[in-house]
Protein backbone atom coordinates (compact mmCIF):
# COMPACT_ATOMS: atom_id res chain seq x y z
CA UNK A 1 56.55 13.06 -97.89
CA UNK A 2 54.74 15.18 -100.46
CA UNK A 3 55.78 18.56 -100.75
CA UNK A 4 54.44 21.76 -102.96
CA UNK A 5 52.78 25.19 -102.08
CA UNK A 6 48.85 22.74 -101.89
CA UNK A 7 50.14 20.70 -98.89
CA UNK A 8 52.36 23.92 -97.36
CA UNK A 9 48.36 25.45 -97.24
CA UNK A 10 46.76 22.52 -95.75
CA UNK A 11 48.90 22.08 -93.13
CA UNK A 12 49.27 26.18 -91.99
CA UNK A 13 45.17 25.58 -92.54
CA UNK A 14 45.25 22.13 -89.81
CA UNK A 15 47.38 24.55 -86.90
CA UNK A 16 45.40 27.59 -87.38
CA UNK A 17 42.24 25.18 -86.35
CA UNK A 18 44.67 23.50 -83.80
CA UNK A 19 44.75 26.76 -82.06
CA UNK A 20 41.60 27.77 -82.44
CA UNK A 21 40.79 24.60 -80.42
CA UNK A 22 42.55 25.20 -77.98
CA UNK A 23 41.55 26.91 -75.03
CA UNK A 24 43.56 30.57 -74.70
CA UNK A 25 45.36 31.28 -71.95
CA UNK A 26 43.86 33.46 -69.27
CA UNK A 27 39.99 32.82 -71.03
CA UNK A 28 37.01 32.06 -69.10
CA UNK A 29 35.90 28.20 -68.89
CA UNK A 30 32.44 27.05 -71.01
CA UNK A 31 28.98 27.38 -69.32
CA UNK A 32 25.93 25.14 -69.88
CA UNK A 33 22.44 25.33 -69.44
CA UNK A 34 22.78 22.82 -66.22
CA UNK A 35 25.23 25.11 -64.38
CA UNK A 36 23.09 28.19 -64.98
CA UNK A 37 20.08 26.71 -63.61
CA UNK A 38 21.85 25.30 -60.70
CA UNK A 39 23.21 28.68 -60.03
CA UNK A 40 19.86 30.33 -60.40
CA UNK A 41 18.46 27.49 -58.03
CA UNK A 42 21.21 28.50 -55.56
CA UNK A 43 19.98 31.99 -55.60
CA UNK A 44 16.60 31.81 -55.07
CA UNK A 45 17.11 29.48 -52.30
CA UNK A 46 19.16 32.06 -50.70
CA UNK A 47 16.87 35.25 -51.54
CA UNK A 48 13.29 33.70 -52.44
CA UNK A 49 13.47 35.50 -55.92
CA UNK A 50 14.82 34.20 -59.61
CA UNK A 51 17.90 36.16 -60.85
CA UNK A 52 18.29 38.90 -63.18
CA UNK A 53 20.52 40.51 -65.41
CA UNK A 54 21.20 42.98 -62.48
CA UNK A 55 21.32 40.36 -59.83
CA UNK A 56 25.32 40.97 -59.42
CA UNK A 57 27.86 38.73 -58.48
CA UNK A 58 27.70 34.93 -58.46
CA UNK A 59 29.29 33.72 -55.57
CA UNK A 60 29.52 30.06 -56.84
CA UNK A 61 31.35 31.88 -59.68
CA UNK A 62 33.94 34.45 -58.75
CA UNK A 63 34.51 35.38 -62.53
CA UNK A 64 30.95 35.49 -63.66
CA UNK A 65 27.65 38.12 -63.04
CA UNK A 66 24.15 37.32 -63.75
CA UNK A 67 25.06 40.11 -66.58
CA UNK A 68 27.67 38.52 -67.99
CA UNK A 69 25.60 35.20 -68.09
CA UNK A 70 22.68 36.47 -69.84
CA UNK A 71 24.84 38.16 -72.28
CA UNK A 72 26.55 34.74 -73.20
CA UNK A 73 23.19 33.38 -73.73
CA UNK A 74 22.11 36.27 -75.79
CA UNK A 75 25.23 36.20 -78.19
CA UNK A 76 26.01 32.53 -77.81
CA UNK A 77 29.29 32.34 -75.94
CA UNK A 78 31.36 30.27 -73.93
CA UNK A 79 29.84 27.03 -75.49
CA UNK A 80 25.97 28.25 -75.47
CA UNK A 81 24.06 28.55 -78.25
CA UNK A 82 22.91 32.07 -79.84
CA UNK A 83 19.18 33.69 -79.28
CA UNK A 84 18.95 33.03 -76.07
CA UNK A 85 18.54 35.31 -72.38
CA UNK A 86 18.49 34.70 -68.65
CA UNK A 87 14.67 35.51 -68.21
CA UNK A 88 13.72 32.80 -71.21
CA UNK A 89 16.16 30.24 -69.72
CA UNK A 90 13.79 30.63 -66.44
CA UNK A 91 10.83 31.02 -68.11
CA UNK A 92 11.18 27.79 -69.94
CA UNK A 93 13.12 25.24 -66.97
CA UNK A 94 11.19 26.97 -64.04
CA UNK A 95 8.16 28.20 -64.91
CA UNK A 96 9.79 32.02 -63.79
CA UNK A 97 7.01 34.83 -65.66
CA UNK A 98 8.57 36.51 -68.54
CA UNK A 99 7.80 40.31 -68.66
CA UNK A 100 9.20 40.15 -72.45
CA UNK A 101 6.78 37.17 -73.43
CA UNK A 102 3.84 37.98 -71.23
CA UNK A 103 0.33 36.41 -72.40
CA UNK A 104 -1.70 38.36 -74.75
CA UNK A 105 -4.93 40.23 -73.15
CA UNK A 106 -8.44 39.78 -74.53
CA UNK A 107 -10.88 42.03 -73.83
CA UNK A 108 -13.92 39.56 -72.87
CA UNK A 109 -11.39 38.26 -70.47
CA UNK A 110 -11.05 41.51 -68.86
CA UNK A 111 -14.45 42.46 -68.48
CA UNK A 112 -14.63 38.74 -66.88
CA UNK A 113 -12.01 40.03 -64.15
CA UNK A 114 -14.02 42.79 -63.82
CA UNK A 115 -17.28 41.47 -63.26
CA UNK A 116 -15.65 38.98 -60.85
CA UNK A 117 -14.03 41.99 -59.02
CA UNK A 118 -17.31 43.95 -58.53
CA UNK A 119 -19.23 40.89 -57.32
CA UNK A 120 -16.40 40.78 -54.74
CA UNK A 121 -16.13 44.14 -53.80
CA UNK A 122 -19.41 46.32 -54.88
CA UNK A 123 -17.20 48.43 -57.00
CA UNK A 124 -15.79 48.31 -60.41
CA UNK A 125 -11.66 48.19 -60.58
CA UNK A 126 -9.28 51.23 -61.63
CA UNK A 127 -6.13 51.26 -62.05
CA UNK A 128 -4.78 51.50 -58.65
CA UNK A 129 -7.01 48.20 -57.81
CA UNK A 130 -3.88 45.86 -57.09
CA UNK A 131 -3.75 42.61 -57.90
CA UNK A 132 -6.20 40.56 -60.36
CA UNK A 133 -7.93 37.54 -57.97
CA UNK A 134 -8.98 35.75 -60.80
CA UNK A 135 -5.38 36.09 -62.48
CA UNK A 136 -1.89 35.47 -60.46
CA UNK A 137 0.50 37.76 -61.47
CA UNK A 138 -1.55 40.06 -63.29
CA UNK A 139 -2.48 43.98 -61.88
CA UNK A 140 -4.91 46.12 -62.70
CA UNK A 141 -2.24 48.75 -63.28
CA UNK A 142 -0.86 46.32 -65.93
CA UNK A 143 -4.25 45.86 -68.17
CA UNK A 144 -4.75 50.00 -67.87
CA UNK A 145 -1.21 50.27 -69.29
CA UNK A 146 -1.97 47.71 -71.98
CA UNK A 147 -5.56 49.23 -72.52
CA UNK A 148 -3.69 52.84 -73.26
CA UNK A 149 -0.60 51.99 -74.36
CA UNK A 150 -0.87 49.13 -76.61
CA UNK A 151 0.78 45.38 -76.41
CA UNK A 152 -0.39 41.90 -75.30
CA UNK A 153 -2.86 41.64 -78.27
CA UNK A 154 -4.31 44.73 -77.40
CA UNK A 155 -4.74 48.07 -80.01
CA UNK A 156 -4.02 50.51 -77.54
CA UNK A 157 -5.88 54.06 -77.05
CA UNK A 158 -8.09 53.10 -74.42
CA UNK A 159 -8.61 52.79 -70.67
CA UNK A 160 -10.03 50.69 -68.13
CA UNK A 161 -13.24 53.36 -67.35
CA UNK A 162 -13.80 53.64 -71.74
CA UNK A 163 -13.99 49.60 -71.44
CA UNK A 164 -16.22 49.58 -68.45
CA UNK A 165 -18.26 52.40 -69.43
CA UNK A 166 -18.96 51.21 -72.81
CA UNK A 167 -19.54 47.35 -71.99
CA UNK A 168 -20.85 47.69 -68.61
CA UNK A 169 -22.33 51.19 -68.36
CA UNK A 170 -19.72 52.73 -65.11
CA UNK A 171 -19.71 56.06 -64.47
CA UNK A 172 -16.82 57.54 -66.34
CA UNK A 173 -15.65 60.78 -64.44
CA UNK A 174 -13.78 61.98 -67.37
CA UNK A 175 -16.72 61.59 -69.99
CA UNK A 176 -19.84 62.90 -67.84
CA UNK A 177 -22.82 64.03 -69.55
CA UNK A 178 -23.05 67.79 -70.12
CA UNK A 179 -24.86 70.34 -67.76
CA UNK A 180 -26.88 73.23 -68.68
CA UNK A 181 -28.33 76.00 -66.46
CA UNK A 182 -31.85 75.03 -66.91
CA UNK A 183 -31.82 71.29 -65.69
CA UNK A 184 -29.79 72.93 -62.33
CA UNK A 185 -32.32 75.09 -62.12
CA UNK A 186 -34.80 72.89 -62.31
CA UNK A 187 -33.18 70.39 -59.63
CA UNK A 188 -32.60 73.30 -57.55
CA UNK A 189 -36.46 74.08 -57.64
CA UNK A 190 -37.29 70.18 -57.05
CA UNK A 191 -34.73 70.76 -53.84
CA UNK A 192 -36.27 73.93 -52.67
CA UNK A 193 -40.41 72.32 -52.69
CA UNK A 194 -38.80 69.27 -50.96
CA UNK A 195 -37.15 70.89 -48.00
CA UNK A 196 -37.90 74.96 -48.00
CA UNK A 197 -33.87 75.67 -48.30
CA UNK A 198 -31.83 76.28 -51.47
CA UNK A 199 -29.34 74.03 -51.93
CA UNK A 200 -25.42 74.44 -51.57
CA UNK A 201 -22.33 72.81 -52.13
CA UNK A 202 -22.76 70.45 -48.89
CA UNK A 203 -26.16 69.62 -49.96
CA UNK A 204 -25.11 66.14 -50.64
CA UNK A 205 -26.65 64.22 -53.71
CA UNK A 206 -29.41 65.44 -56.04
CA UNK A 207 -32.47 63.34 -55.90
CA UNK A 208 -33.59 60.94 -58.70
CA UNK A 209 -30.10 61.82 -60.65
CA UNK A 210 -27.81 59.05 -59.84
CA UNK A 211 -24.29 59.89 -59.31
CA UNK A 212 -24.91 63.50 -59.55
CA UNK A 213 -24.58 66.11 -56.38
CA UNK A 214 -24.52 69.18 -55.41
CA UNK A 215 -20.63 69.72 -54.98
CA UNK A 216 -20.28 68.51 -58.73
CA UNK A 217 -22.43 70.95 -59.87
CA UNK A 218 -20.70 74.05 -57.89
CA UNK A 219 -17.27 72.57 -59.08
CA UNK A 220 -18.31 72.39 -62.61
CA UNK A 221 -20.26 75.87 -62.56
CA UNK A 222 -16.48 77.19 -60.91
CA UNK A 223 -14.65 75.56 -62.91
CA UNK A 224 -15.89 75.43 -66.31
CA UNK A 225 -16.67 71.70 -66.62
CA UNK A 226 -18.97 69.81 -68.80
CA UNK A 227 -20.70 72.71 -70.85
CA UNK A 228 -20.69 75.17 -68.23
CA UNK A 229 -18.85 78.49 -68.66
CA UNK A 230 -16.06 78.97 -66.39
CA UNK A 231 -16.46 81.33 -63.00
CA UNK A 232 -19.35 80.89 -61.87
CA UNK A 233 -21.08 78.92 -58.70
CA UNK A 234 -24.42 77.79 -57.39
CA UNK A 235 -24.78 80.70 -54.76
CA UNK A 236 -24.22 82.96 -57.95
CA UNK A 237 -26.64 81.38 -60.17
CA UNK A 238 -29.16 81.34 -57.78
CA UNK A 239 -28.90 84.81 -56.48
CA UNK A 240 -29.39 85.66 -60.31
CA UNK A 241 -32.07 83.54 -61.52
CA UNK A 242 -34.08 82.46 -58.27
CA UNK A 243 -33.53 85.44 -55.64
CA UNK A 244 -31.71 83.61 -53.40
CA UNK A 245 -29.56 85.90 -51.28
CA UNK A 246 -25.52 84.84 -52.09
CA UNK A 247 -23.47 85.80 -48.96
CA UNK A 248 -20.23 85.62 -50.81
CA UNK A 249 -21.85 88.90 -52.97
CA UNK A 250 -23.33 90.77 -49.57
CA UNK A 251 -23.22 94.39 -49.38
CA UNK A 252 -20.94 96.72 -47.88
CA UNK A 253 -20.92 97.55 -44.25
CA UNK A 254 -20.35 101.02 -42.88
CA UNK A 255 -18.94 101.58 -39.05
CA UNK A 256 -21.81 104.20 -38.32
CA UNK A 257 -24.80 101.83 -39.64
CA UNK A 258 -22.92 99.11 -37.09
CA UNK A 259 -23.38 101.61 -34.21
CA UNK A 260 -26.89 103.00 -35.20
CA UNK A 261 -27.93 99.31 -34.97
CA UNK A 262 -26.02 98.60 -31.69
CA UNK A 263 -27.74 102.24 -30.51
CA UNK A 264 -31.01 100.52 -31.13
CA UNK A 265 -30.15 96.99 -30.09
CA UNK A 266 -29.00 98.89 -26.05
CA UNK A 267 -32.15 100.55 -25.94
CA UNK A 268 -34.25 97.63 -26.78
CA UNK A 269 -32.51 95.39 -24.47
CA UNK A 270 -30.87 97.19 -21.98
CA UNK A 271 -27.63 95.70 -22.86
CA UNK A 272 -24.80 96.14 -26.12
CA UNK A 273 -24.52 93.05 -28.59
CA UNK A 274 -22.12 90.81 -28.83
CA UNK A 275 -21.52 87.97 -31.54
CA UNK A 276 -24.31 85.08 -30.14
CA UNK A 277 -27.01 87.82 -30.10
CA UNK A 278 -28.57 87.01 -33.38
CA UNK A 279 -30.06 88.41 -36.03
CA UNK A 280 -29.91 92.35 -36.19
CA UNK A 281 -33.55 93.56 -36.25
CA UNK A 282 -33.07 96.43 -37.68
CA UNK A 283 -30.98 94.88 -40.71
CA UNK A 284 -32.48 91.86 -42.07
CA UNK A 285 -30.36 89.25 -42.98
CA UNK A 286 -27.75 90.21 -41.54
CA UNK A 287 -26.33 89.01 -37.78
CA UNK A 288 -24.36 89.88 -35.16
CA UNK A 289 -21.86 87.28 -35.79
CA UNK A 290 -21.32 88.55 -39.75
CA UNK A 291 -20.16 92.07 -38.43
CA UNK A 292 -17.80 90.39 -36.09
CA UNK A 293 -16.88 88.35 -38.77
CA UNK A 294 -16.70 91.50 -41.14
CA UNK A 295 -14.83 93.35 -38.23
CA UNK A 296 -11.87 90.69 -37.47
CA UNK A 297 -11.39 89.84 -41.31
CA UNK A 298 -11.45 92.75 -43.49
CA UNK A 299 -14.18 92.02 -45.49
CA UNK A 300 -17.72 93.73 -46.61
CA UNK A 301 -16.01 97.25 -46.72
CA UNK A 302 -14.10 97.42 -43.65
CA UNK A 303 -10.75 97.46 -42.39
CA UNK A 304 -10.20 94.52 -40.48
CA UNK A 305 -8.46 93.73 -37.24
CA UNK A 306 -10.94 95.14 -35.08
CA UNK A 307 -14.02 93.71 -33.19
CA UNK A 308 -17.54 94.05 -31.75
CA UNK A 309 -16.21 94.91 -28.36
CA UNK A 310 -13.29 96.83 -29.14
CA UNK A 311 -15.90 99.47 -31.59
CA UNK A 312 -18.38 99.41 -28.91
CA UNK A 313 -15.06 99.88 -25.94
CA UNK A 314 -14.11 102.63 -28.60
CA UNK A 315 -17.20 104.44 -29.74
CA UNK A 316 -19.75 103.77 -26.91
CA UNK A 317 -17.23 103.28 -23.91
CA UNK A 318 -18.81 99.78 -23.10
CA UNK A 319 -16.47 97.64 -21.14
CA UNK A 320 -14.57 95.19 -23.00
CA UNK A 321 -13.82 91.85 -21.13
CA UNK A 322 -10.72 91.37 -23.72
CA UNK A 323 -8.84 94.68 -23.15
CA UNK A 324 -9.22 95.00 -19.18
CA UNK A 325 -7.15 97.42 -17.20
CA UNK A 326 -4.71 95.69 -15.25
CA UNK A 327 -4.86 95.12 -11.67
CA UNK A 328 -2.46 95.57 -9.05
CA UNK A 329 -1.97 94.30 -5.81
CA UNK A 330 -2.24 97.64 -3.97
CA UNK A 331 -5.40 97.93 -5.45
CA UNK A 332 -6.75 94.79 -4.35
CA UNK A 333 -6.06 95.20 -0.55
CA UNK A 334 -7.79 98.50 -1.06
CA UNK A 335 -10.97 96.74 -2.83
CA UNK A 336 -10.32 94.14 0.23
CA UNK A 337 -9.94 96.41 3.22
CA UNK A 338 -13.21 98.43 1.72
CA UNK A 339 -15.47 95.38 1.76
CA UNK A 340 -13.93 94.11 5.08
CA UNK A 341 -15.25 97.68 6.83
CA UNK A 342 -18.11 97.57 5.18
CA UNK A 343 -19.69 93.89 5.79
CA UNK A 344 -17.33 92.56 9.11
CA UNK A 345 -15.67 90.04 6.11
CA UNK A 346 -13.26 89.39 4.03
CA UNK A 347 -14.24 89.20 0.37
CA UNK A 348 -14.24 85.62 -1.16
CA UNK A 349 -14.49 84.61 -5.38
CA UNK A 350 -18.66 84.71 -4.43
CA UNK A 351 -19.02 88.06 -2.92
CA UNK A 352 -19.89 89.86 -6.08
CA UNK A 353 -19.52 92.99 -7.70
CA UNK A 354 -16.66 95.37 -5.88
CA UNK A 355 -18.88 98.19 -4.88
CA UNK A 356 -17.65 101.55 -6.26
CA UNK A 357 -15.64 100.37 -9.41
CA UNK A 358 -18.13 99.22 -12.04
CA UNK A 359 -17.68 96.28 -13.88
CA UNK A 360 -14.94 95.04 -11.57
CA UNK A 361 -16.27 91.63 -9.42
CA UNK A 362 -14.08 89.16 -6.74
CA UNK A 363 -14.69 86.61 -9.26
CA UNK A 364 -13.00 88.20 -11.81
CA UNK A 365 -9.84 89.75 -9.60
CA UNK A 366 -9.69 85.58 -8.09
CA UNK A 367 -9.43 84.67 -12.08
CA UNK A 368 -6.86 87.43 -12.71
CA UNK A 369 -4.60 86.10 -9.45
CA UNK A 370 -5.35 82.36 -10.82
CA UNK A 371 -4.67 82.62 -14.59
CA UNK A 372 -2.20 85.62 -14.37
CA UNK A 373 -3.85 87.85 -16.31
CA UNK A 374 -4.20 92.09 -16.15
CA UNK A 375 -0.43 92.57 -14.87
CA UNK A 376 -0.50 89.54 -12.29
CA UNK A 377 1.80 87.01 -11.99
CA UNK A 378 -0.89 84.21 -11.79
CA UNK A 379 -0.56 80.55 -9.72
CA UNK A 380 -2.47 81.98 -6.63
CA UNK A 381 -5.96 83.20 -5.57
CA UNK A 382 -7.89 85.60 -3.59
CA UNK A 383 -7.86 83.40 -0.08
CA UNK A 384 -4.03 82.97 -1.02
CA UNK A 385 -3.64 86.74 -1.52
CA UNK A 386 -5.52 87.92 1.39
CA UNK A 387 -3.60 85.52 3.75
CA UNK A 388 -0.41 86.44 2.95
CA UNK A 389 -0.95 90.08 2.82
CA UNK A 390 -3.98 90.33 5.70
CA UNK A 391 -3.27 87.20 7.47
CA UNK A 392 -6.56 85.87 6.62
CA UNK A 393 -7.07 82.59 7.92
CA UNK A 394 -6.86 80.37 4.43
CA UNK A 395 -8.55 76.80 5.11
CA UNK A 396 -7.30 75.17 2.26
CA UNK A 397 -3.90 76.03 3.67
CA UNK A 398 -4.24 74.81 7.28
CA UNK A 399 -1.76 72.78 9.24
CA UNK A 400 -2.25 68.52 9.44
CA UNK A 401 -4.26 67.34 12.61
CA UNK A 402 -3.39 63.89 14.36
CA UNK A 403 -5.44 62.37 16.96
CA UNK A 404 -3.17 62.84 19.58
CA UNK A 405 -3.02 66.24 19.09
CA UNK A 406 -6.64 67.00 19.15
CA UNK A 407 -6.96 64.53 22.62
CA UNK A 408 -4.44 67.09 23.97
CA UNK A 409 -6.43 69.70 23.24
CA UNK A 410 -9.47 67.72 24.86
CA UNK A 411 -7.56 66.64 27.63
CA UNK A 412 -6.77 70.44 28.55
CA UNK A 413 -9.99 71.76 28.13
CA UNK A 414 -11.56 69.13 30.48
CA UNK A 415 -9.12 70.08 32.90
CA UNK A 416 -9.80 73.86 32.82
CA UNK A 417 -13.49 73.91 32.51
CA UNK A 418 -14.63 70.41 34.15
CA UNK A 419 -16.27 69.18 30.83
CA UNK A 420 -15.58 66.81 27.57
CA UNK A 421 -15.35 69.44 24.50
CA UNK A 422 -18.63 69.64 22.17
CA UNK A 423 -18.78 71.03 18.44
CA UNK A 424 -20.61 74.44 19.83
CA UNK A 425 -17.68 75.26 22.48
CA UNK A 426 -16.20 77.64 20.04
CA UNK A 427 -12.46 78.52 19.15
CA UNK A 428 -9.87 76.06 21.30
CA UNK A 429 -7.67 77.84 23.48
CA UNK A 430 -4.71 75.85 23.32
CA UNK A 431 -4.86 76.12 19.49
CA UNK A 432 -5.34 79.58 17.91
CA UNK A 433 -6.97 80.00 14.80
CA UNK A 434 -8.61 76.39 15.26
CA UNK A 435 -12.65 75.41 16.62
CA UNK A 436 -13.64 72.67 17.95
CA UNK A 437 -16.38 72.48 15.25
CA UNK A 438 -13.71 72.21 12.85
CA UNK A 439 -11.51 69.85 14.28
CA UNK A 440 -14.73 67.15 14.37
CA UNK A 441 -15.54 67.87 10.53
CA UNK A 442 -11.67 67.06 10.26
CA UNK A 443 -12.27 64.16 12.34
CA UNK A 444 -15.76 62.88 10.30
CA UNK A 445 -14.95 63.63 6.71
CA UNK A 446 -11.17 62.99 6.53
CA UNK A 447 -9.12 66.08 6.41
CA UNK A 448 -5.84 67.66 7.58
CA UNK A 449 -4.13 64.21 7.04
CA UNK A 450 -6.68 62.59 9.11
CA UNK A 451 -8.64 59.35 7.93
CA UNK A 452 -11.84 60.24 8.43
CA UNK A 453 -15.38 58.23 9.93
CA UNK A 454 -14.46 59.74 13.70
CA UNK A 455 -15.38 62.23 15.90
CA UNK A 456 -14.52 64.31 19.19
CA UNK A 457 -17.11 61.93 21.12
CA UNK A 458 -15.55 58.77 19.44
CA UNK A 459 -12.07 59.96 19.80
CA UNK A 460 -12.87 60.55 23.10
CA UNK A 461 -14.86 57.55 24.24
CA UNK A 462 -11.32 55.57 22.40
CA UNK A 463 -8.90 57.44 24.73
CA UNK A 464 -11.26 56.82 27.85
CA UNK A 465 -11.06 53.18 27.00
């Protein structure tokens, strides 16, 4: 056997590749591209959806991830070759779209989508558009990022309203054509001979300019936008250059020129204003309404948290329907006991004005006792009240009837006067507090728990039978 330090090399060189042949202990077994796609084909099957590199576990492979795979792939372990990844395995065995190797863009091909998209829907695509029909798996979202950003054959530094706007003429809101105080002017004028009104910021859209309305213009003049200075708005402008009076510049109001006019207003009609009586005669263009507006807010000189009834309450004395004095129950029964000695009745909620204390009517004291307003508890009412504390009969209140009860009462008045009960005999004896008049309305219409369609003749005429 041939010996020297040659063949001592070759055969150290022989073991080292005998090891490196052989598997190590403890390492992981080869993959191939068949068992990757069979495990990928396992997992959509089980979740609808191709793997990823952050799909997680593989349960057909304890030892293995979806990360781990695509890393092999990537640096060529475990048997695979190098230069590969998960998402190219799938794109080229199963057809799964490659966000790393997506197909370049063209930009006839987007106007094409676009075209196809307004057909479809009157309106031109943005961004937030969704899905392209005419393209499966593409978004609108993705050609706006490619349009701005660059990528899929496209230069970048663009957007989807530049493309339309220069190849189909949209409306691009962030390249409008400038304003200038002039042309508003001059659309404001047009606006003014058309209808008799200035416009305003609700005015809608300005006629014969497409796409351009009122509420643009204010924001722009406001805000600063397309050649306009900054600050302004359409009230203002036209208050300086046409007249028109601008209510957000109005002048100051003074508490004694609000009373001189409510002085005249009270001798012209008899009565003090309130907030729906107009304009104020002797203030023109000014209303009612804008000093109670003024009044309540603060604003146009004043101090705020006041009214037109509390300054007339205050200055004038008129009576103010919102700060009432309250009412007490003692009082009532006096009211009560006043009108009861002076018309033979007790007051009810249509009886009027409570004689001797101006301004006070039954109407309002039942509303009071009702609502539980002016120091009353509320949940009752003036029938309710006078019952319990007068006794006043209250019909809404009255014990059930039954027709047994009623023949009873029939029966007994027969026997004591000779003769069947009518609706004019008055009160019933054996029943205080009741009439016979009342017990056939029960009777006819269906009250007091009774059914109704009857009558003392037919209730009678029944019983007889």
């Amino acid at each position: 056997m041939p010996t020297g330090p040659k063949v001592l090399f070759n055969h150290q060189l022989q073991k080292r590749r005998d090891r490196r042949k052989k598997p190590l202990v403890g390492s992981k077994p080869e993959l191939s591209i068949k068992l990757i796609l069979a495990w990928a084909d396992a997992f959509h099957e089980r979740t609808n959806r191709w793997p990823g590199e952050a799909s997680g576990q593989i349960p057909e492979s304890l030892d293995d991830n979806w990360n781990i795979v695509s890393d092999a792939l990537r640096l060529g372990k475990r048997g695979l070759a190098t230069g590969s990844s998960l998402p190219r395995l799938l794109e080229q065995h199963r057809g799964v779209r490659n966000i790393a190797n997506l197909p370049p863009f063209t930009i006839p091909q987007i106007l094409a989508w676009a075209d196809a998209h307004f057909k479809r829907t009157g309106q031109w695509p943005h961004a937030k558009s969704g899905p392209i029909t005419n393209a499966p798996s593409e978004t609108w979202n993705s050609v706006t990022l490619a349009l701005y950003q660059g990528g899929r054959g496209l230069p970048g530094g663009s957007s989807l309203p530049q493309l339309l706007e220069k190849h189909r003429g949209m409306r691009n809101r962030k390249n409008l054509p400038r304003f200038s105080v002039p042309q508003i002017l001059a659309w404001a004028d047009e606006h003014f001979e058309r209808i008799g009104k200035w416009p305003t910021h609700k005015s809608g859209a300005i006629v014969d300019v497409p796409d351009e309305t009122w509420a643009g213009v204010t924001d722009a003049l406001h805000r600063g936008l397309r050649g306009l200075p900054v600050g302004s708005s359409l009230a203002r402008l036209l208050a300086e250059h046409r007249g028109r009076r601008n209510s957000a510049a109005r002048p100051r109001f003074a508490t004694d020129a609000i009373l001189a006019w409510a002085d005249a207003h009270h001798r012209r009609t008899g009565h003090w204003p309130h907030p729906n009586s107009g304009p104020i005669t002797d203030a023109p263009g000014e209303t009612w309404r804008a000093v109670q507006a003024a009044l309540r807010a603060g604003t146009r000189g004043l101090k705020g948290g006041s009214s037109l009834a509390r300054l007339l309450a205050k200055e004038r004395g008129m009576r103010n329907k919102k700060a009432l004095p309250p009412l007490r129950a003692r009082q009532i029964l006096k009211w009560a006991d006043a009108h009861k000695r002076r018309t033979g009745k007790w007051p009810v909620v249509k009886s009027g004005s409570i004689t001797d204390v101006p301004g006070e009517t039954w109407l309002a004291v039942a509303s009071a006792l009702d609502q539980g307003c002016r120091g009353l508890p509320g949940g009752s009412s003036l029938i309710r009240f006078l019952s319990e504390h007068r006794g006043v009969r209250n019909r809404s209140a009255l014990p059930p009837l039954n027709p047994t009860l009623i023949m009873k009462w029939v029966d007994a008045h027969h026997k004591r006067f000779g003769r069947w009960p009518t609706v004019s005999e008055g009160p019933i004896l054996d029943a205080p507090g009741e009439s016979w008049l009342c017990a056939d309305a029960a009777l006819r219409v269906g009250r007091r728990g009774l059914t109704g369609g009857s009558s003392l003749a037919k209730l009678r005429k029944q019983h007889v039978q």
